[in-house]
PDB file of N, CA and C in Angstrom:
ATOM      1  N   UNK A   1     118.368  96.803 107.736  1.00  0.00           N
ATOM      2  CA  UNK A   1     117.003  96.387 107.999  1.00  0.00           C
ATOM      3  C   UNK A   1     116.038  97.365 107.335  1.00  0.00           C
ATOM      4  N   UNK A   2     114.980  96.644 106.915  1.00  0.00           N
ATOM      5  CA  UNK A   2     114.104  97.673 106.189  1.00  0.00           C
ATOM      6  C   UNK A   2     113.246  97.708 106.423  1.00  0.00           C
ATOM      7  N   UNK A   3     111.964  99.021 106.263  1.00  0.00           N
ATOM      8  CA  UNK A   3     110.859  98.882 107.117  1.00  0.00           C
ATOM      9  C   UNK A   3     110.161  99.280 106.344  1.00  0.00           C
ATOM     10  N   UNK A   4     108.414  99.665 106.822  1.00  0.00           N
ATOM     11  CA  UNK A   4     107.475 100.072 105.527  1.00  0.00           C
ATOM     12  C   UNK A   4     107.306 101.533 105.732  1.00  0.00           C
ATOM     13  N   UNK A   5     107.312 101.893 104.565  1.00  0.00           N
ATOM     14  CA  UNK A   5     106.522 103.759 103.805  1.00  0.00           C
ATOM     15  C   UNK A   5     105.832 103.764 103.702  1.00  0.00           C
ATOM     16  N   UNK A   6     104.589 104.606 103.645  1.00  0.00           N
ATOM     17  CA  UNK A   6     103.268 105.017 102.566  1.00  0.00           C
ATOM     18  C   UNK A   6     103.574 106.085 102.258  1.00  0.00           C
ATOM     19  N   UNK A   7     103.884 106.084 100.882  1.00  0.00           N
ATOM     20  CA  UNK A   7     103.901 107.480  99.872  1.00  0.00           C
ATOM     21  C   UNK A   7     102.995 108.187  99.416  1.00  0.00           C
ATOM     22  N   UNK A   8     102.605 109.340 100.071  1.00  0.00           N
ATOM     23  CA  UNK A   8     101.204 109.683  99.207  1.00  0.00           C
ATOM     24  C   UNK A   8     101.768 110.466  97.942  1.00  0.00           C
ATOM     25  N   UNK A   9     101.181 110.456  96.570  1.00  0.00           N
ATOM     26  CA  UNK A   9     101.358 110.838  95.769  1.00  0.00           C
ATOM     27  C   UNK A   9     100.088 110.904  94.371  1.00  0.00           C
ATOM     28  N   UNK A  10     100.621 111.485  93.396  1.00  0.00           N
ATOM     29  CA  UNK A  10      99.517 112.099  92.388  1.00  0.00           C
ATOM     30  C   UNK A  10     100.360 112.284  91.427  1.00  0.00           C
ATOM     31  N   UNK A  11      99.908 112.619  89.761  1.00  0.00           N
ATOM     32  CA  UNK A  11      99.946 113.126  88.842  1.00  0.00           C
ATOM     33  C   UNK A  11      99.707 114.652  88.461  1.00  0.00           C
ATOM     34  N   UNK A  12     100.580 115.196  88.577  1.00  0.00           N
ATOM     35  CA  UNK A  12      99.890 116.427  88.059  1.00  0.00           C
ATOM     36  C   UNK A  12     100.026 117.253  87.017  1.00  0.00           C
ATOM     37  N   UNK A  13     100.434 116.320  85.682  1.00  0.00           N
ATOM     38  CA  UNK A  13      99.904 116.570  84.409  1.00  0.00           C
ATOM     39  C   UNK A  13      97.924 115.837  84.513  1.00  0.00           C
ATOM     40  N   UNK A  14      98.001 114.552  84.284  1.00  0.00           N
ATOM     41  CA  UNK A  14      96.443 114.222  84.823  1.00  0.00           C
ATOM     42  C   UNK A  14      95.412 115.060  85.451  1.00  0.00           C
ATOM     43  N   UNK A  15      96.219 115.805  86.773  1.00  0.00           N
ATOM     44  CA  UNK A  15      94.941 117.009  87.677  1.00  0.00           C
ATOM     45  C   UNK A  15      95.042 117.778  86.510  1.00  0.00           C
ATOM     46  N   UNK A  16      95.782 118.688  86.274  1.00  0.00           N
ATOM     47  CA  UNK A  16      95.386 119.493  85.188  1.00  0.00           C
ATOM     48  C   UNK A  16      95.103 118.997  84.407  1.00  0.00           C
ATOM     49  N   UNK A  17      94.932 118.029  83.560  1.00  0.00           N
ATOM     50  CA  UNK A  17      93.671 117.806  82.171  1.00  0.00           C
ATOM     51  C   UNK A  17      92.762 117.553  82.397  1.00  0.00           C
ATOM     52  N   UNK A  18      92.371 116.912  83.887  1.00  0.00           N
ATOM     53  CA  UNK A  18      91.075 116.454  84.346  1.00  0.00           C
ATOM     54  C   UNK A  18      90.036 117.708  84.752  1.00  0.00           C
ATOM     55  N   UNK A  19      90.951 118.702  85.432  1.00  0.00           N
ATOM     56  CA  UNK A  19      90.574 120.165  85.791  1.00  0.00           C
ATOM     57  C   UNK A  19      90.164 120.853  84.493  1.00  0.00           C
ATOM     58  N   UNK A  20      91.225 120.496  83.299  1.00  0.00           N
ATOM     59  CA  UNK A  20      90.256 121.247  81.746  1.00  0.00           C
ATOM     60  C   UNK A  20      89.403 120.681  81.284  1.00  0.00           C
ATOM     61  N   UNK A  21      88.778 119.129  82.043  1.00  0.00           N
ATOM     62  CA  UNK A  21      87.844 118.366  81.174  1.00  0.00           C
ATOM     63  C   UNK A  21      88.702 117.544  79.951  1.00  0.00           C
ATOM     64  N   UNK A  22      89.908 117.162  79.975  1.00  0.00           N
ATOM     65  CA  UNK A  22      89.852 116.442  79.108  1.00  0.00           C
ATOM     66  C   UNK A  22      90.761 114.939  79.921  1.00  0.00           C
ATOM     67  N   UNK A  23      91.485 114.277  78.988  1.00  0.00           N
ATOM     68  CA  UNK A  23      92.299 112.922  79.959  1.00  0.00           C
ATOM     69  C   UNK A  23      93.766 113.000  79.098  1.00  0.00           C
ATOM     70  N   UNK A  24      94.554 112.446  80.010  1.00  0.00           N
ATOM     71  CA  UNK A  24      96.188 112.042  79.382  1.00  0.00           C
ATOM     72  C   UNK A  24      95.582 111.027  78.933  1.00  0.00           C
ATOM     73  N   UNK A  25      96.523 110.736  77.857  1.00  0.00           N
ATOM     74  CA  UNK A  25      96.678 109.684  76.397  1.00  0.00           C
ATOM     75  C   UNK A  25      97.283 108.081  77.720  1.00  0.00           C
ATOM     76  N   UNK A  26      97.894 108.268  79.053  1.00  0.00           N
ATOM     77  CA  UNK A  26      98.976 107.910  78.991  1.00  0.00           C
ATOM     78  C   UNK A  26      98.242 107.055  80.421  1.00  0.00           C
ATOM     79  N   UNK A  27      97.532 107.585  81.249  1.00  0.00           N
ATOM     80  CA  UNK A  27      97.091 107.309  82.687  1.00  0.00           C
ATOM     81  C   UNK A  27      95.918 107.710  83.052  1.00  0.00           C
ATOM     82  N   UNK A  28      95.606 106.604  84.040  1.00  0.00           N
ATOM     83  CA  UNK A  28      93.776 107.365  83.850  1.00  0.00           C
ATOM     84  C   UNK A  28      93.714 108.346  84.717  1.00  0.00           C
ATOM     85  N   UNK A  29      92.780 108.752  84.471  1.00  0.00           N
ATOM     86  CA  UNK A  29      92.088 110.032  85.449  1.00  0.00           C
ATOM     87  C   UNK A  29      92.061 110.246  87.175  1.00  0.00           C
ATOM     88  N   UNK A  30      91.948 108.882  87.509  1.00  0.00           N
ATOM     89  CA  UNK A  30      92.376 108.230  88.916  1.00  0.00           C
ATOM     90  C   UNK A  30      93.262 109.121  89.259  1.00  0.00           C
ATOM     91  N   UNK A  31      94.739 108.698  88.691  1.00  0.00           N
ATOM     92  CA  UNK A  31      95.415 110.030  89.147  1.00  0.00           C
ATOM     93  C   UNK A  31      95.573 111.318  89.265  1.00  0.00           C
ATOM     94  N   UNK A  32      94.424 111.841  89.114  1.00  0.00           N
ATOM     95  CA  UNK A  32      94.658 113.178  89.460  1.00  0.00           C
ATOM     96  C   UNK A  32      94.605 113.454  90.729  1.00  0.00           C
ATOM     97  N   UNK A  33      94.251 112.234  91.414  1.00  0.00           N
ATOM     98  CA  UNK A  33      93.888 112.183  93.099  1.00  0.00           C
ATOM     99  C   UNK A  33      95.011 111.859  93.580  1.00  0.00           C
ATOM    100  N   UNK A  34      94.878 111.683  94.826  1.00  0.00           N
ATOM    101  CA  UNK A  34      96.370 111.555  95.937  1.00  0.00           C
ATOM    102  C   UNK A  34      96.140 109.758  95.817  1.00  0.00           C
ATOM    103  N   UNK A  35      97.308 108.937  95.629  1.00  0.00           N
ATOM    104  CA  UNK A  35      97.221 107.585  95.790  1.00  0.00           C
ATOM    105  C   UNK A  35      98.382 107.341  96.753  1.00  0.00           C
ATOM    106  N   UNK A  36      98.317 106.195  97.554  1.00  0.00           N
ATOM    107  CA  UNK A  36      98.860 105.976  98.856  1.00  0.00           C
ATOM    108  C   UNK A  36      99.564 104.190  98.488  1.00  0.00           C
ATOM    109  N   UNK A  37     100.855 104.437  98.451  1.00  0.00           N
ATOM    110  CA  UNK A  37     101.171 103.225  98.456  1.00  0.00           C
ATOM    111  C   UNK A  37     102.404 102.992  99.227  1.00  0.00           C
ATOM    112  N   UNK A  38     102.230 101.731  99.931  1.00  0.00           N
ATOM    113  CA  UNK A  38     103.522 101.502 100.437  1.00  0.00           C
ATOM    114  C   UNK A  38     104.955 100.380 100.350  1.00  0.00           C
ATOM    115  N   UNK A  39     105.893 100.791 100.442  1.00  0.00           N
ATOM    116  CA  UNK A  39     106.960 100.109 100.382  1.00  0.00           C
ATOM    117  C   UNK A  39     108.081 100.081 101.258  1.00  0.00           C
ATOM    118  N   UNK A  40     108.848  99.166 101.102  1.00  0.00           N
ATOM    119  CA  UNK A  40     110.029  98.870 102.194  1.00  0.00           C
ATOM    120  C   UNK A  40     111.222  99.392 101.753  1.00  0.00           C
ATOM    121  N   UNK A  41     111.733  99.936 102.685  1.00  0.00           N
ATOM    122  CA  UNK A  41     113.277 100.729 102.395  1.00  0.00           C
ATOM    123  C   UNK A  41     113.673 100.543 104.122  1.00  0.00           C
ATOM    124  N   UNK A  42     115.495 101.307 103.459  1.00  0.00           N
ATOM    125  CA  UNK A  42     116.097 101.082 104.622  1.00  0.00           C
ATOM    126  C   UNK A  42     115.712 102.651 105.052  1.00  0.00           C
ATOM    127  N   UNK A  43     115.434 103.436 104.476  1.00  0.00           N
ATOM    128  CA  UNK A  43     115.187 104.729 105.151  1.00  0.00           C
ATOM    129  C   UNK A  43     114.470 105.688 104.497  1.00  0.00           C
ATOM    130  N   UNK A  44     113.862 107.208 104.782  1.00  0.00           N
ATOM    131  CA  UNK A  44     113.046 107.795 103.671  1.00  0.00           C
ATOM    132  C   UNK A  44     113.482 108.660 102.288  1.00  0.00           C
ATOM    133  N   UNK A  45     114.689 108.293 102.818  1.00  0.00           N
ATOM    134  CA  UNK A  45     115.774 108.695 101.480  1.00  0.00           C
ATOM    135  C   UNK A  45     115.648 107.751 100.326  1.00  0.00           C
ATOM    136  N   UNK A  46     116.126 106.312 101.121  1.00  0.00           N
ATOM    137  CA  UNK A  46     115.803 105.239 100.182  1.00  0.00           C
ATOM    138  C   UNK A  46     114.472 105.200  99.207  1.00  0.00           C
ATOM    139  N   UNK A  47     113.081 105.230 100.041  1.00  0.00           N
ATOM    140  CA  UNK A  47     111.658 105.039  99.713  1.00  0.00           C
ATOM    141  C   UNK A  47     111.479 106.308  98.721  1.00  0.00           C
ATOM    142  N   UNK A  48     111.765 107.151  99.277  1.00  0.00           N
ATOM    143  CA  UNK A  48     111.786 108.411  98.136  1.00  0.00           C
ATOM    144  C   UNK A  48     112.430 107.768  96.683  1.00  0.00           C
ATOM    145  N   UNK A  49     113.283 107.571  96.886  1.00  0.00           N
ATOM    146  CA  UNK A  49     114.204 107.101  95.490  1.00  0.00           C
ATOM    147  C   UNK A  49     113.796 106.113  94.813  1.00  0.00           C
ATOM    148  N   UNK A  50     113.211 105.424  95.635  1.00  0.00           N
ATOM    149  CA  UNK A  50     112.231 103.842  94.954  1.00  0.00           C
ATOM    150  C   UNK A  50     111.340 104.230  94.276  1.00  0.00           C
ATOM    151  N   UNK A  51     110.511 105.131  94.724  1.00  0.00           N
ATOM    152  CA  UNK A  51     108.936 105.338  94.564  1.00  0.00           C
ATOM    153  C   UNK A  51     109.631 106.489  93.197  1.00  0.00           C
ATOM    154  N   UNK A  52     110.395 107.330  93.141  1.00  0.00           N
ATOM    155  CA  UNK A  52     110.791 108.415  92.085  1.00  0.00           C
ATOM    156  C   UNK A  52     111.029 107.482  90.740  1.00  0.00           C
ATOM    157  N   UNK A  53     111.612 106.335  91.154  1.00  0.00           N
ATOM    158  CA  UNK A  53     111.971 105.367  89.762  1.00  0.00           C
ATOM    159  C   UNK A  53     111.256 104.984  89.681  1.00  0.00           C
ATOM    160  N   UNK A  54     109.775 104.337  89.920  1.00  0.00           N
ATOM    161  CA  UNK A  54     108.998 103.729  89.421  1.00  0.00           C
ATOM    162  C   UNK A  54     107.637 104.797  89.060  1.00  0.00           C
ATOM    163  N   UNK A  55     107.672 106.167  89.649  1.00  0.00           N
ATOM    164  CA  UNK A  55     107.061 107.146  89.181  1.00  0.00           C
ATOM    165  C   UNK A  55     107.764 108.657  89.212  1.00  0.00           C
ATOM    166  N   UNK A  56     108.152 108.363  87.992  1.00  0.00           N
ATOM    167  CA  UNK A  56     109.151 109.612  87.673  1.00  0.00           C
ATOM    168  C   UNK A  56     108.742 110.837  87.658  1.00  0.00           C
ATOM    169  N   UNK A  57     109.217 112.251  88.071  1.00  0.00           N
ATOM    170  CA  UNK A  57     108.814 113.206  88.414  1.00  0.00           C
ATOM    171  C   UNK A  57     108.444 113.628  87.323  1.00  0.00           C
ATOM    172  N   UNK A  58     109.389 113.533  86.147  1.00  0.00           N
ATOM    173  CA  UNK A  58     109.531 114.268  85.205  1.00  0.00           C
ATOM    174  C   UNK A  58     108.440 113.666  84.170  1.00  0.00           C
ATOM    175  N   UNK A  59     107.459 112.709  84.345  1.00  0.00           N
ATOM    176  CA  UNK A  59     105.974 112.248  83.982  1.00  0.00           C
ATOM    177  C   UNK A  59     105.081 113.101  84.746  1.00  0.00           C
ATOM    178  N   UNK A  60     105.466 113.720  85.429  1.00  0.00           N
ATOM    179  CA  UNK A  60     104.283 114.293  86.578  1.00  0.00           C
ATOM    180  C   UNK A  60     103.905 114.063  87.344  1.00  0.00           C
ATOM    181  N   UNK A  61     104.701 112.732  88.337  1.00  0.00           N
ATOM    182  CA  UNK A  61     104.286 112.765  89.859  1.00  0.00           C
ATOM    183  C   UNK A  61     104.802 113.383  90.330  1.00  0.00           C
ATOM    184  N   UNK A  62     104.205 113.641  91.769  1.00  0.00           N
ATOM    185  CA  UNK A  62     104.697 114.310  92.447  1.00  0.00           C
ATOM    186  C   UNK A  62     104.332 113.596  94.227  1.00  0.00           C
ATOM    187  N   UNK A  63     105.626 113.770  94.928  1.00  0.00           N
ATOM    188  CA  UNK A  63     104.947 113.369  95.966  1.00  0.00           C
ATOM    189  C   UNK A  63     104.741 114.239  97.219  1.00  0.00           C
ATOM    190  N   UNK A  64     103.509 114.192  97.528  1.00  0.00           N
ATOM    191  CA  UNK A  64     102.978 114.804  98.614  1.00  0.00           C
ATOM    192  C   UNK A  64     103.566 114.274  99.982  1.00  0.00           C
ATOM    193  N   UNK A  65     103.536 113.151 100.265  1.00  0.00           N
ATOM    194  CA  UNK A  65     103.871 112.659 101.675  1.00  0.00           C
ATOM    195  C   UNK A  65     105.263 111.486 101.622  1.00  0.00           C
ATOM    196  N   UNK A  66     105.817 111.255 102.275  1.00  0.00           N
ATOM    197  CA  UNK A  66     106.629 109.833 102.899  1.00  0.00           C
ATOM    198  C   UNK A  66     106.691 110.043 104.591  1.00  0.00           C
ATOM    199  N   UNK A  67     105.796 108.769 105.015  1.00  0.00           N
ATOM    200  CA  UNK A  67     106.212 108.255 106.475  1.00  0.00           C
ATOM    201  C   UNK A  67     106.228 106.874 106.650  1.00  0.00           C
ATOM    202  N   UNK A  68     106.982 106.897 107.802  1.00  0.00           N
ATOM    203  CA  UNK A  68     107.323 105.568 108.012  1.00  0.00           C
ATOM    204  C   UNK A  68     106.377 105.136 108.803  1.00  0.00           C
ATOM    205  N   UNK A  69     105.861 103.756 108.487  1.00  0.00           N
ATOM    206  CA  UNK A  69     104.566 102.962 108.922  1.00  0.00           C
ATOM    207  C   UNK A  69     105.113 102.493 110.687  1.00  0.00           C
TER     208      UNK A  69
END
């Protein structure tokens, strides 16, 4: 059974270029802020792993939060 997450998360290649005044080629500026989205998993292991593949660390997210709704 699966239930809902909100992931808080950010960019933080983006904060830092936005912090030097300039922008990534790649994502807007938006992200340099915390964005909150949620999804269904069977657990926060799962939601972690969802949310990592569709925003990969190694681009520069990072996530600040996972709880279960």
């Amino acid at each position: 059974m699966t239930r809902p997450y909100e992931i808080a998360l950010y960019n933080a290649e983006v904060r830092r270029l936005v912090y030097e005044g300039e922008h990534h080629r790649q994502y807007p500026d938006s992200w340099a802020d915390t964005h909150y989205i949620e999804i269904e998993a069977e657990n926060e292991a799962k939601a972690t792993d969802k949310i990592k593949n569709k925003y990969p660390p190694d681009r520069g997210f990072v996530i600040e939060r996972v709880q279960a709704l």
